[in-house]
PDB file of N, CA and C in Angstrom:
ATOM      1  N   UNK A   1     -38.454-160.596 -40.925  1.00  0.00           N
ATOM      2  CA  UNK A   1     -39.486-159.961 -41.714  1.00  0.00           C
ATOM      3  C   UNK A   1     -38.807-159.049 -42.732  1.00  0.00           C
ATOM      4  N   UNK A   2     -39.244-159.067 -43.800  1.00  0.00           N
ATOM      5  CA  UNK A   2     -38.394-158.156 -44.571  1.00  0.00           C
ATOM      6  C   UNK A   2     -39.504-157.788 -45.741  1.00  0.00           C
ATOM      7  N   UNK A   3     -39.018-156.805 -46.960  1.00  0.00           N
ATOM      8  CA  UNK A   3     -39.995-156.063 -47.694  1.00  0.00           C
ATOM      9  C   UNK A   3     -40.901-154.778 -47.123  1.00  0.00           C
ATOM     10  N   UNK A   4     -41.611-154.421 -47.927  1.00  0.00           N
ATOM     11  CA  UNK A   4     -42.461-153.086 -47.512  1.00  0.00           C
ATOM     12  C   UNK A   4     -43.945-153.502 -46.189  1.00  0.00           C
ATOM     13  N   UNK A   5     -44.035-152.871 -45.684  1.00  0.00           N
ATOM     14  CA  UNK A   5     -45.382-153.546 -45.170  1.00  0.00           C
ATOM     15  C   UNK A   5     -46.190-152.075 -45.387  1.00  0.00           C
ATOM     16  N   UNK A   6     -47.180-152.256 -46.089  1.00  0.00           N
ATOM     17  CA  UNK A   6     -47.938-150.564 -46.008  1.00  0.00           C
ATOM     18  C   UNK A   6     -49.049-150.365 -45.056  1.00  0.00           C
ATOM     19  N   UNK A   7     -49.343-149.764 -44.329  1.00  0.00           N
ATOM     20  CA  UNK A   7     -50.604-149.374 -43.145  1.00  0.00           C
ATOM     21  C   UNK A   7     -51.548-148.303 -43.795  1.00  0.00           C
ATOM     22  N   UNK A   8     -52.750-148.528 -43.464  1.00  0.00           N
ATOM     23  CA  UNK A   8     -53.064-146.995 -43.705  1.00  0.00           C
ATOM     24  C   UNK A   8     -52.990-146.202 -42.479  1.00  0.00           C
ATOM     25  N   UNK A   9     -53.256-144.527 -42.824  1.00  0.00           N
ATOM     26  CA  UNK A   9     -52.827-143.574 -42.112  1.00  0.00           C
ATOM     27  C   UNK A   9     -53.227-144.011 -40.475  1.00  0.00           C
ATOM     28  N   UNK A  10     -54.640-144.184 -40.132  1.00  0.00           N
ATOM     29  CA  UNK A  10     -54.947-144.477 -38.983  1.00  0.00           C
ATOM     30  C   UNK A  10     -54.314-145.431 -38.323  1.00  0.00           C
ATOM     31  N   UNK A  11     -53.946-146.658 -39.335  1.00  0.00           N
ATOM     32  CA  UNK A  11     -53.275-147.341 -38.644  1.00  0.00           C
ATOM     33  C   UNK A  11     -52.153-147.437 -38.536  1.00  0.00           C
ATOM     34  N   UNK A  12     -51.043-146.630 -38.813  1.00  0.00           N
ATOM     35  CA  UNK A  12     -49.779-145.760 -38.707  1.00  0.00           C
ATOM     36  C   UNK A  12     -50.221-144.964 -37.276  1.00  0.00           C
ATOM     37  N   UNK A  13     -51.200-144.514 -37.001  1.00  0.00           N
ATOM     38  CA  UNK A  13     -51.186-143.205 -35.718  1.00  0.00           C
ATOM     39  C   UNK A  13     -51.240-144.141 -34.711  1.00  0.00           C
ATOM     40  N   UNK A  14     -52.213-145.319 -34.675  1.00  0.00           N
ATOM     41  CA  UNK A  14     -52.486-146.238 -34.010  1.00  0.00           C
ATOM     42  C   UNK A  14     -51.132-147.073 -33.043  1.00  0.00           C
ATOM     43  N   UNK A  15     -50.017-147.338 -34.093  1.00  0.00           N
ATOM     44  CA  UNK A  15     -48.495-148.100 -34.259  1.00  0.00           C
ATOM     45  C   UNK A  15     -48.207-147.020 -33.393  1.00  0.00           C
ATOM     46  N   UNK A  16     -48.379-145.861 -33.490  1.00  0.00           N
ATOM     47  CA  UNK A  16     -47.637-144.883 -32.556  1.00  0.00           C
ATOM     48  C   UNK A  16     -48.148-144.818 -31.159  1.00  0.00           C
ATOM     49  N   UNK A  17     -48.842-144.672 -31.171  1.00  0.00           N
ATOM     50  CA  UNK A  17     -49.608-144.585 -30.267  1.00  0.00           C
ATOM     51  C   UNK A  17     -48.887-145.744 -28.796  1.00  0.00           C
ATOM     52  N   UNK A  18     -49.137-146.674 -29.407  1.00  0.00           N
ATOM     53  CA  UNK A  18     -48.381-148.148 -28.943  1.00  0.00           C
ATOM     54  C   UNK A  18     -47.331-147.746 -28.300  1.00  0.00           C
ATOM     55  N   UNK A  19     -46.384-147.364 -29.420  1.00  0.00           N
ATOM     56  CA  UNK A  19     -45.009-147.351 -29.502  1.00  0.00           C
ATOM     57  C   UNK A  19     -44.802-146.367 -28.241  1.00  0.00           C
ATOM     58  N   UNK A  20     -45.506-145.076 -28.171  1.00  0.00           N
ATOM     59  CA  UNK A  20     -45.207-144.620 -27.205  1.00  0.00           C
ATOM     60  C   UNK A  20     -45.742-144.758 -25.743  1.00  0.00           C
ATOM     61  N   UNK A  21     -47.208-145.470 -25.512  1.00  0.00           N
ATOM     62  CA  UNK A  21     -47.108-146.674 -24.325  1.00  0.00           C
ATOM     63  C   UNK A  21     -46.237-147.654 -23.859  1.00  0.00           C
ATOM     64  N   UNK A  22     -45.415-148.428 -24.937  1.00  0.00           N
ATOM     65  CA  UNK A  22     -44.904-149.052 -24.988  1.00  0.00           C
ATOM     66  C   UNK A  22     -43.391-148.441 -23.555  1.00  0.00           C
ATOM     67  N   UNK A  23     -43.087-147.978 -24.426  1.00  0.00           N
ATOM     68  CA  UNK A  23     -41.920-147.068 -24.289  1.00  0.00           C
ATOM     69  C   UNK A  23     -42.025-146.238 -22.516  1.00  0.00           C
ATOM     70  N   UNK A  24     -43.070-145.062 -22.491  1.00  0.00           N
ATOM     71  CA  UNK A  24     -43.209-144.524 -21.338  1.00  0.00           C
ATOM     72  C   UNK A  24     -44.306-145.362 -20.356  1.00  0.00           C
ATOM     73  N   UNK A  25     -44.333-146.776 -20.351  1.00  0.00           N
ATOM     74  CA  UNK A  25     -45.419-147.616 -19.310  1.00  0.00           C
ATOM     75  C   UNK A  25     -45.068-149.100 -19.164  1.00  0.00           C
ATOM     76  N   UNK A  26     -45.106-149.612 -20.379  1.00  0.00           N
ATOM     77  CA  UNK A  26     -44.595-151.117 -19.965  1.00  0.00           C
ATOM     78  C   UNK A  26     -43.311-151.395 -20.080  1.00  0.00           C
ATOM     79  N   UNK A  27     -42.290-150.765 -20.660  1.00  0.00           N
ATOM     80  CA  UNK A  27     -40.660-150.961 -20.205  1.00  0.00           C
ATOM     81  C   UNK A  27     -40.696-150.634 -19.166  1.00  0.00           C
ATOM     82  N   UNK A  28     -41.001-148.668 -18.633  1.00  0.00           N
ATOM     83  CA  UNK A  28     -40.452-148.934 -16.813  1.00  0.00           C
ATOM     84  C   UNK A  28     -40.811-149.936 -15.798  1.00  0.00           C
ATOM     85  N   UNK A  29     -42.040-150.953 -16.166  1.00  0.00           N
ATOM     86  CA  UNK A  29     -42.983-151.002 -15.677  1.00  0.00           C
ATOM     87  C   UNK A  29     -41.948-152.546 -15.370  1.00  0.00           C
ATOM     88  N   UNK A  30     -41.698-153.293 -16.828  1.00  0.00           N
ATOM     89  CA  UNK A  30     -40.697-154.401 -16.940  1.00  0.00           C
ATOM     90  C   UNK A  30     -39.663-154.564 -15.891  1.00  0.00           C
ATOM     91  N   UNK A  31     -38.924-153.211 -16.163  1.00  0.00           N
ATOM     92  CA  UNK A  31     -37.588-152.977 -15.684  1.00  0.00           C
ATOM     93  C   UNK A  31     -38.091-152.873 -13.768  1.00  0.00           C
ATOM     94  N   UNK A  32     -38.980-152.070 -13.310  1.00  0.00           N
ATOM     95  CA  UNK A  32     -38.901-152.322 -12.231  1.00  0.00           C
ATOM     96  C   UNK A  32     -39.451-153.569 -11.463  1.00  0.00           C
ATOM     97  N   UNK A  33     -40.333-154.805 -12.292  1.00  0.00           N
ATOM     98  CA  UNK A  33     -40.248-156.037 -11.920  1.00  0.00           C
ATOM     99  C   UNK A  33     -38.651-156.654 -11.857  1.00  0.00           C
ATOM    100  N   UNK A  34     -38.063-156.520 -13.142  1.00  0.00           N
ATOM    101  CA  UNK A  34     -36.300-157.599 -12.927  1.00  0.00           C
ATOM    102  C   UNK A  34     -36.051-156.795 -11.963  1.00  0.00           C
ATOM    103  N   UNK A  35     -36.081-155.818 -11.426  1.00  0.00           N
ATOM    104  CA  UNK A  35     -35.138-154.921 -10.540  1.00  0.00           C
ATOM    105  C   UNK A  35     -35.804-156.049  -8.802  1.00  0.00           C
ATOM    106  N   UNK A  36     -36.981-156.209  -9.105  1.00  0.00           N
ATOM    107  CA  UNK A  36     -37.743-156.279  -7.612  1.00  0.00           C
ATOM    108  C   UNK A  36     -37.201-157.514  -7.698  1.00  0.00           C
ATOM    109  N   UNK A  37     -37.465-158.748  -8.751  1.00  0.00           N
ATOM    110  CA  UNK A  37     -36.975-160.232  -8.298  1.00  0.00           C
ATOM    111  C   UNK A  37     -35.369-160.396  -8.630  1.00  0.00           C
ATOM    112  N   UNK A  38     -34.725-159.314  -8.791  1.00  0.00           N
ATOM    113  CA  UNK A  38     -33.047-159.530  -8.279  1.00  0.00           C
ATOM    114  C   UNK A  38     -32.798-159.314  -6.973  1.00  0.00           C
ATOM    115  N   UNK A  39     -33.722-158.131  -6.355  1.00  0.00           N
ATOM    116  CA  UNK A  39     -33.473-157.641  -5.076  1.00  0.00           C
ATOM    117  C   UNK A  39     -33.914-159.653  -3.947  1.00  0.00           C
ATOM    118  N   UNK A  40     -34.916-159.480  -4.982  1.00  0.00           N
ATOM    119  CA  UNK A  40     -35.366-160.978  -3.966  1.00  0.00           C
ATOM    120  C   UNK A  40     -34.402-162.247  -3.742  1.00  0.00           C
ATOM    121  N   UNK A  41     -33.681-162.240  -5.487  1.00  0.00           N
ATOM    122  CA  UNK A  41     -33.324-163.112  -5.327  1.00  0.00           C
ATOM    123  C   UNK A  41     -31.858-163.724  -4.950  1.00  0.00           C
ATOM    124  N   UNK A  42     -31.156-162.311  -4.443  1.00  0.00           N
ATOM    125  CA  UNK A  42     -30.079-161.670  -3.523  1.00  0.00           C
ATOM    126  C   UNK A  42     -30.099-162.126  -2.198  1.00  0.00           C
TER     127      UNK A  42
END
Protein backbone atom coordinates (compact mmCIF):
# COMPACT_ATOMS: atom_id res chain seq x y z
CA UNK A 1 0.00 0.00 0.00
CA UNK A 2 1.62 3.12 -0.54
CA UNK A 3 0.64 7.07 -0.94
CA UNK A 4 -1.40 9.25 1.51
CA UNK A 5 -4.59 7.68 2.80
CA UNK A 6 -6.62 10.65 4.59
CA UNK A 7 -9.38 9.70 7.46
CA UNK A 8 -11.42 12.06 8.98
CA UNK A 9 -10.89 13.02 12.60
CA UNK A 10 -13.43 10.44 14.03
CA UNK A 11 -12.20 8.08 12.03
CA UNK A 12 -8.53 8.56 13.06
CA UNK A 13 -9.88 8.19 17.00
CA UNK A 14 -11.75 5.18 15.87
CA UNK A 15 -8.04 3.51 14.16
CA UNK A 16 -6.94 4.15 17.67
CA UNK A 17 -9.08 2.95 19.46
CA UNK A 18 -8.49 -0.53 17.59
CA UNK A 19 -5.00 -0.16 17.71
CA UNK A 20 -5.06 -0.10 21.28
CA UNK A 21 -7.51 -3.26 21.68
CA UNK A 22 -5.59 -4.65 19.37
CA UNK A 23 -2.45 -4.40 21.22
CA UNK A 24 -3.69 -4.77 25.12
CA UNK A 25 -6.49 -7.90 24.19
CA UNK A 26 -6.08 -9.79 21.08
CA UNK A 27 -2.16 -10.16 20.91
CA UNK A 28 -2.03 -11.44 24.65
CA UNK A 29 -4.92 -13.20 23.92
CA UNK A 30 -3.00 -14.81 20.44
CA UNK A 31 0.13 -15.35 22.23
CA UNK A 32 -1.43 -17.30 25.03
CA UNK A 33 -3.30 -19.69 22.47
CA UNK A 34 0.49 -20.60 20.49
CA UNK A 35 1.75 -20.86 24.04
CA UNK A 36 -1.30 -23.49 25.02
CA UNK A 37 -1.01 -25.64 21.55
CA UNK A 38 2.95 -25.86 21.96
CA UNK A 39 2.46 -26.98 25.49
CA UNK A 40 0.03 -29.63 23.76
CA UNK A 41 1.89 -30.32 21.19
CA UNK A 42 5.10 -31.29 23.34
Amino acid sequence: MSGIQYVTKDTLEQMKIDLQRMKAVDRPAASRAIAEAREKAT
